[in-house]
C-alpha atoms as a PDB file:
ATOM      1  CA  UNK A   1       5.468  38.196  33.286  1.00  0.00           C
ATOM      2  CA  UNK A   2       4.543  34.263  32.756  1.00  0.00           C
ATOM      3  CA  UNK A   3       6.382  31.773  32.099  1.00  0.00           C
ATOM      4  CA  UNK A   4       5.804  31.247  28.309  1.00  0.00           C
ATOM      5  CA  UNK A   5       6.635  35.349  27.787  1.00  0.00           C
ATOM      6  CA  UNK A   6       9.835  34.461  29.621  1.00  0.00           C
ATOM      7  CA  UNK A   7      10.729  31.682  27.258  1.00  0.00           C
ATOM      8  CA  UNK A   8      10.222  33.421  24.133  1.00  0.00           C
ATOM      9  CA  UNK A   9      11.839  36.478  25.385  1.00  0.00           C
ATOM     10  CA  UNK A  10      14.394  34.434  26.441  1.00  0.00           C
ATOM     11  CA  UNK A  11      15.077  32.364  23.235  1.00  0.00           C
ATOM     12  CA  UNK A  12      14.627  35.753  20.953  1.00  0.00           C
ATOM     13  CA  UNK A  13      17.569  37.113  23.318  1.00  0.00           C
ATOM     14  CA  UNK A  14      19.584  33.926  22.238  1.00  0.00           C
ATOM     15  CA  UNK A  15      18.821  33.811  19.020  1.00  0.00           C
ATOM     16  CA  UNK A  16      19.746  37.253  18.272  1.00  0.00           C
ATOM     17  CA  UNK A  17      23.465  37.075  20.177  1.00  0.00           C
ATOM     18  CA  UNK A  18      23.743  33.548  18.400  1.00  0.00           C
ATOM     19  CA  UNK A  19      22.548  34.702  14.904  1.00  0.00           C
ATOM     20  CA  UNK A  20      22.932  38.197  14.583  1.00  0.00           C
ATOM     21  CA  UNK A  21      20.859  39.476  11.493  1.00  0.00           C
ATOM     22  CA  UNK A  22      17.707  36.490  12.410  1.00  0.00           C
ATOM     23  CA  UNK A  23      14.729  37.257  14.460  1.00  0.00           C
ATOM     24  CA  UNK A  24      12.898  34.842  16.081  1.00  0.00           C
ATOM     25  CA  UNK A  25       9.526  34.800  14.701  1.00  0.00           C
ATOM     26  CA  UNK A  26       6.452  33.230  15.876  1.00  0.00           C
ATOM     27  CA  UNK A  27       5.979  31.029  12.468  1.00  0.00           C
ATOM     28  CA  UNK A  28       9.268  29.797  12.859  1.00  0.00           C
ATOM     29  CA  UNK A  29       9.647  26.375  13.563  1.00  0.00           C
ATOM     30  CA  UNK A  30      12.299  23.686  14.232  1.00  0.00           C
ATOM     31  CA  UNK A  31      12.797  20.856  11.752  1.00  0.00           C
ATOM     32  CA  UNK A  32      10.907  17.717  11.797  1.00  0.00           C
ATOM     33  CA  UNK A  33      11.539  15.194   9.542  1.00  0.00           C
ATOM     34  CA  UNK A  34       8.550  14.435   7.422  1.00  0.00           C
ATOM     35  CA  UNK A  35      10.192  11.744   5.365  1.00  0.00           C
ATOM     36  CA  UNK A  36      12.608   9.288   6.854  1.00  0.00           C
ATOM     37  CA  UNK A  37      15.388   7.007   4.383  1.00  0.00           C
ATOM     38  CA  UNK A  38      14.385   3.373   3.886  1.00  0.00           C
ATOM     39  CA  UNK A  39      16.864   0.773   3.697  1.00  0.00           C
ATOM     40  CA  UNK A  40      18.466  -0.096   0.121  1.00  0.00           C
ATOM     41  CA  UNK A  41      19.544  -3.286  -1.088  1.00  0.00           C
ATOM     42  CA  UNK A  42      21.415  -1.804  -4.710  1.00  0.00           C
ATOM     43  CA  UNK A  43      23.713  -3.334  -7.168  1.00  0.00           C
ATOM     44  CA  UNK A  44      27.279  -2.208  -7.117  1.00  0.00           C
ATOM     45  CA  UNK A  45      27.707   0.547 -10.197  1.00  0.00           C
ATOM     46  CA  UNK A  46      23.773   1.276 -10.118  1.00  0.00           C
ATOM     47  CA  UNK A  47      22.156   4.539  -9.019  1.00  0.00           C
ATOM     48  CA  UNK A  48      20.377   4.614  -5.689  1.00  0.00           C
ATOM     49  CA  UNK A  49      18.659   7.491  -4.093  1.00  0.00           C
ATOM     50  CA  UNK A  50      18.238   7.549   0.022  1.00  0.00           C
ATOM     51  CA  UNK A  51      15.299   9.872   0.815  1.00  0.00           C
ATOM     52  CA  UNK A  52      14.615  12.302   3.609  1.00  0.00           C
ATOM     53  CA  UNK A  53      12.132  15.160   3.354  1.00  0.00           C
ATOM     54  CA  UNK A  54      12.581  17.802   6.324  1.00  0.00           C
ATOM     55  CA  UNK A  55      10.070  20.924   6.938  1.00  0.00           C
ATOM     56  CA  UNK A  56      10.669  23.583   9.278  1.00  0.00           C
ATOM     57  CA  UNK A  57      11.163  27.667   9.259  1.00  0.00           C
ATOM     58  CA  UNK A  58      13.176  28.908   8.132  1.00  0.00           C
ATOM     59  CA  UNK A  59      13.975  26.281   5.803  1.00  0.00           C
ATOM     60  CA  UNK A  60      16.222  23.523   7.533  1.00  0.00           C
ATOM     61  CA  UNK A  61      19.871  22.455   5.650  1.00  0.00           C
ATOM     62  CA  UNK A  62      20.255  18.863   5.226  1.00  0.00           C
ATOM     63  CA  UNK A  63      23.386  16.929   5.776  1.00  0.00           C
ATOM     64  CA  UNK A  64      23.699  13.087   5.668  1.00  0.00           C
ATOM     65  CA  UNK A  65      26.128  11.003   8.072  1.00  0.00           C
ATOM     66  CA  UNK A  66      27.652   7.637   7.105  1.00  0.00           C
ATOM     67  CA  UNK A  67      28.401   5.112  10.319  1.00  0.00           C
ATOM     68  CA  UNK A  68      28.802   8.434  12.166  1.00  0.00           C
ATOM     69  CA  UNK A  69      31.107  10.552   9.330  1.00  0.00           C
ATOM     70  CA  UNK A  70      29.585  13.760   7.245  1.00  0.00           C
ATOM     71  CA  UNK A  71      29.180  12.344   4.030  1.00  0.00           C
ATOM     72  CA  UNK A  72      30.740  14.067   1.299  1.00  0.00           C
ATOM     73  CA  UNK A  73      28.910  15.574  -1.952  1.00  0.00           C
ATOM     74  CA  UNK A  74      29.299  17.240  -4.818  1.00  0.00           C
ATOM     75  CA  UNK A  75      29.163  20.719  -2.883  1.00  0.00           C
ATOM     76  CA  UNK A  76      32.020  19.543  -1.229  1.00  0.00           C
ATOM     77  CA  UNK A  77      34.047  18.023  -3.484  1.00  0.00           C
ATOM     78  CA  UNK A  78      32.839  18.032  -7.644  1.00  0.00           C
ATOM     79  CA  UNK A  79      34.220  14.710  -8.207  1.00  0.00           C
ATOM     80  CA  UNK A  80      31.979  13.024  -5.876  1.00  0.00           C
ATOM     81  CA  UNK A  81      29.525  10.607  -6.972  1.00  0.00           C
ATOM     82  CA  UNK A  82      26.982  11.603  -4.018  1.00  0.00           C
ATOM     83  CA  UNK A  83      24.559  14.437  -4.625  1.00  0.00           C
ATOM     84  CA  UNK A  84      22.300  16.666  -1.881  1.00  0.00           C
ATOM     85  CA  UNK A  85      19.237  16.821  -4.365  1.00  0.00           C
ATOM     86  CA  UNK A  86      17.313  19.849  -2.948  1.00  0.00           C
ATOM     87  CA  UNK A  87      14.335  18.106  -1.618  1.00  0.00           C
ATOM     88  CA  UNK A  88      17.076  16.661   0.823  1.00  0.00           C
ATOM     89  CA  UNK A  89      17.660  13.146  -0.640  1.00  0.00           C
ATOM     90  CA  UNK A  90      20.764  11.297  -1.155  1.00  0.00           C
ATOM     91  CA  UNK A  91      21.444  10.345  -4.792  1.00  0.00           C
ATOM     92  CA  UNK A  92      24.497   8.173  -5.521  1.00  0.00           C
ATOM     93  CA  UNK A  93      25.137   8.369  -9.698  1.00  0.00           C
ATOM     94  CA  UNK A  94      26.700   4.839  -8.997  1.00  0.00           C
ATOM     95  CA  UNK A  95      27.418   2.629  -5.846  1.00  0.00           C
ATOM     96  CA  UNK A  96      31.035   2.401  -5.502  1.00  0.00           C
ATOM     97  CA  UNK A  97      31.952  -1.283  -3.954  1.00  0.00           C
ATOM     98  CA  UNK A  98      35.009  -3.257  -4.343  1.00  0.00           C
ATOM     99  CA  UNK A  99      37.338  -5.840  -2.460  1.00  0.00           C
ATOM    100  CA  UNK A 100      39.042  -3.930  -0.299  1.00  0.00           C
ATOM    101  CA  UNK A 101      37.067  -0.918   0.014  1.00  0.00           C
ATOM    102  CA  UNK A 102      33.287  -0.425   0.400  1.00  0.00           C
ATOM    103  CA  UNK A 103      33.032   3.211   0.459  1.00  0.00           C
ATOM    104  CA  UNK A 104      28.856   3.816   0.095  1.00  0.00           C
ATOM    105  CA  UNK A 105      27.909   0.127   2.367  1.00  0.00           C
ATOM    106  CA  UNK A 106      27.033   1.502   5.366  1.00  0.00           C
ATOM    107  CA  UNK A 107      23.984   2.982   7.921  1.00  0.00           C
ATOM    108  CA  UNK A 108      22.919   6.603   6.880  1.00  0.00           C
ATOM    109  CA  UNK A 109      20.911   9.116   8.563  1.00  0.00           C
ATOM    110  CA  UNK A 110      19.764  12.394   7.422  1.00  0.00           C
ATOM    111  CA  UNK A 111      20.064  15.214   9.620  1.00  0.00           C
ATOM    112  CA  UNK A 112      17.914  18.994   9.457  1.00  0.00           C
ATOM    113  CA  UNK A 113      18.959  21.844  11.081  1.00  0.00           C
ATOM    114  CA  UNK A 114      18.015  25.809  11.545  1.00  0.00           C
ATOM    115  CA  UNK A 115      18.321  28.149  14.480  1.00  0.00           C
ATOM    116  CA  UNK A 116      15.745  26.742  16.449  1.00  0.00           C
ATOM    117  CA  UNK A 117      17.340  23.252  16.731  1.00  0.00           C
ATOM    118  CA  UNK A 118      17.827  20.073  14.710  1.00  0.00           C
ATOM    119  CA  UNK A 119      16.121  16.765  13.728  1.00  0.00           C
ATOM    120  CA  UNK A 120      17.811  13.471  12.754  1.00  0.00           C
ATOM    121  CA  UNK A 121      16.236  10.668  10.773  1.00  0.00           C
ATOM    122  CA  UNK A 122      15.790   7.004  11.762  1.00  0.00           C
ATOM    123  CA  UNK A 123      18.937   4.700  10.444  1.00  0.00           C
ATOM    124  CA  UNK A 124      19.209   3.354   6.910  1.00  0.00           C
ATOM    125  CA  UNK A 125      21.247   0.880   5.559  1.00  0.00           C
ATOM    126  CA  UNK A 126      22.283   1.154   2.308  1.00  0.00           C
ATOM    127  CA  UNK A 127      23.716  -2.776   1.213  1.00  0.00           C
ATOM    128  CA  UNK A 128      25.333  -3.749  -1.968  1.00  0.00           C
ATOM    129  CA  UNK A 129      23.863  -6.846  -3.338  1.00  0.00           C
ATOM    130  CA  UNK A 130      26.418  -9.757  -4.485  1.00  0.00           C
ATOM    131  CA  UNK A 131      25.379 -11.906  -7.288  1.00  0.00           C
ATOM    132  CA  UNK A 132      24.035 -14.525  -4.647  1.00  0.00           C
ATOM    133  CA  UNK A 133      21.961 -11.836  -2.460  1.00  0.00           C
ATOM    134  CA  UNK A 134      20.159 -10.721  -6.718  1.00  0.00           C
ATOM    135  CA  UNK A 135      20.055 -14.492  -6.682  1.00  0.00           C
ATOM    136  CA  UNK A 136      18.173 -15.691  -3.691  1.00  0.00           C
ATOM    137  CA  UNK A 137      15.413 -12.140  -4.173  1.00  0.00           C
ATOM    138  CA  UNK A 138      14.643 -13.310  -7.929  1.00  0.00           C
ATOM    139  CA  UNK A 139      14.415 -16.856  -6.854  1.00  0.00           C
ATOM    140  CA  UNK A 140      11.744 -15.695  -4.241  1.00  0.00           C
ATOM    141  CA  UNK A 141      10.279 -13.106  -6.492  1.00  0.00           C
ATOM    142  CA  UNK A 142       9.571 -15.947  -9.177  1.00  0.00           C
ATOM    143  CA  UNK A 143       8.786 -18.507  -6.377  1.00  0.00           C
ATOM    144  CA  UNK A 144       5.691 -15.848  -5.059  1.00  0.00           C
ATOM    145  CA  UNK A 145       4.863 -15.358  -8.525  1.00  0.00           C
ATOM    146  CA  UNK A 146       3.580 -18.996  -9.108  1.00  0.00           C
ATOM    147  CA  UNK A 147       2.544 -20.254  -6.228  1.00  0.00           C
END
């Protein structure tokens, strides 16, 4: 028996003791993440969507982590202002920002999983802009424009 027989043989074994029900078939894959988040620069109270596209078979859930912590969503809790659209995205209906707490400022990543395995996204930060940071970005915006 070679090596590769071994290893699928193997991993069908595991798969079926670890997910009873699943068979491990040979157009199955394990997620890749086919569209990272960017960063965000957003006005407090706007809407702001971070994206992340994931492929794999079977189809891979999607869960997003905040500074390390599962983010909450409307799945989780209905009065939450963060969705899980179903391509995988992030959409906020509103960025929440105040004083003392700064509850959607923060680095995000978007992670896929299925049976086979899992793939995390590169880091994105997700910053609320103060009336100096819109400042300073139409300044330069205008200051492009006519030179």
């Amino acid at each position: 028996m070679s090596t590769v027989h071994v290893v699928v043989f193997f991993t069908s074994f595991l798969s079926s003791v670890l997910f009873p029900g699943s068979r491990l078939r040979q157009e199955d894959s394990q997620p890749r993440i086919a569209e990272h988040p960017s960063d965000l620069i957003v006005s407090k109270g706007e809407p702001a969507t971070l994206n992340c596209k994931a492929e794999g078979r079977p189809s891979p859930t999607v869960e997003w982590y905040k500074d390390g912590e599962r983010v909450e969503t409307d799945k989780d809790d209905p009065r939450s202002h963060r969705m899980l659209l179903p391509s995988g995205s992030l959409f906020f209906l509103r960025i929440v920002h105040g004083r003392r707490s700064k509850p959607d400022e923060g680095s995000y990543v978007c992670v896929a999983r299925n049976y086979l395995g899992e793939a995390v996204s590169r880091n994105a930060s997700l910053e609320v802009a103060c009336e100096s940071t819109i400042n300073y970005i139409t300044f330069s915006y205008f200051s492009h424009l006519s030179s």
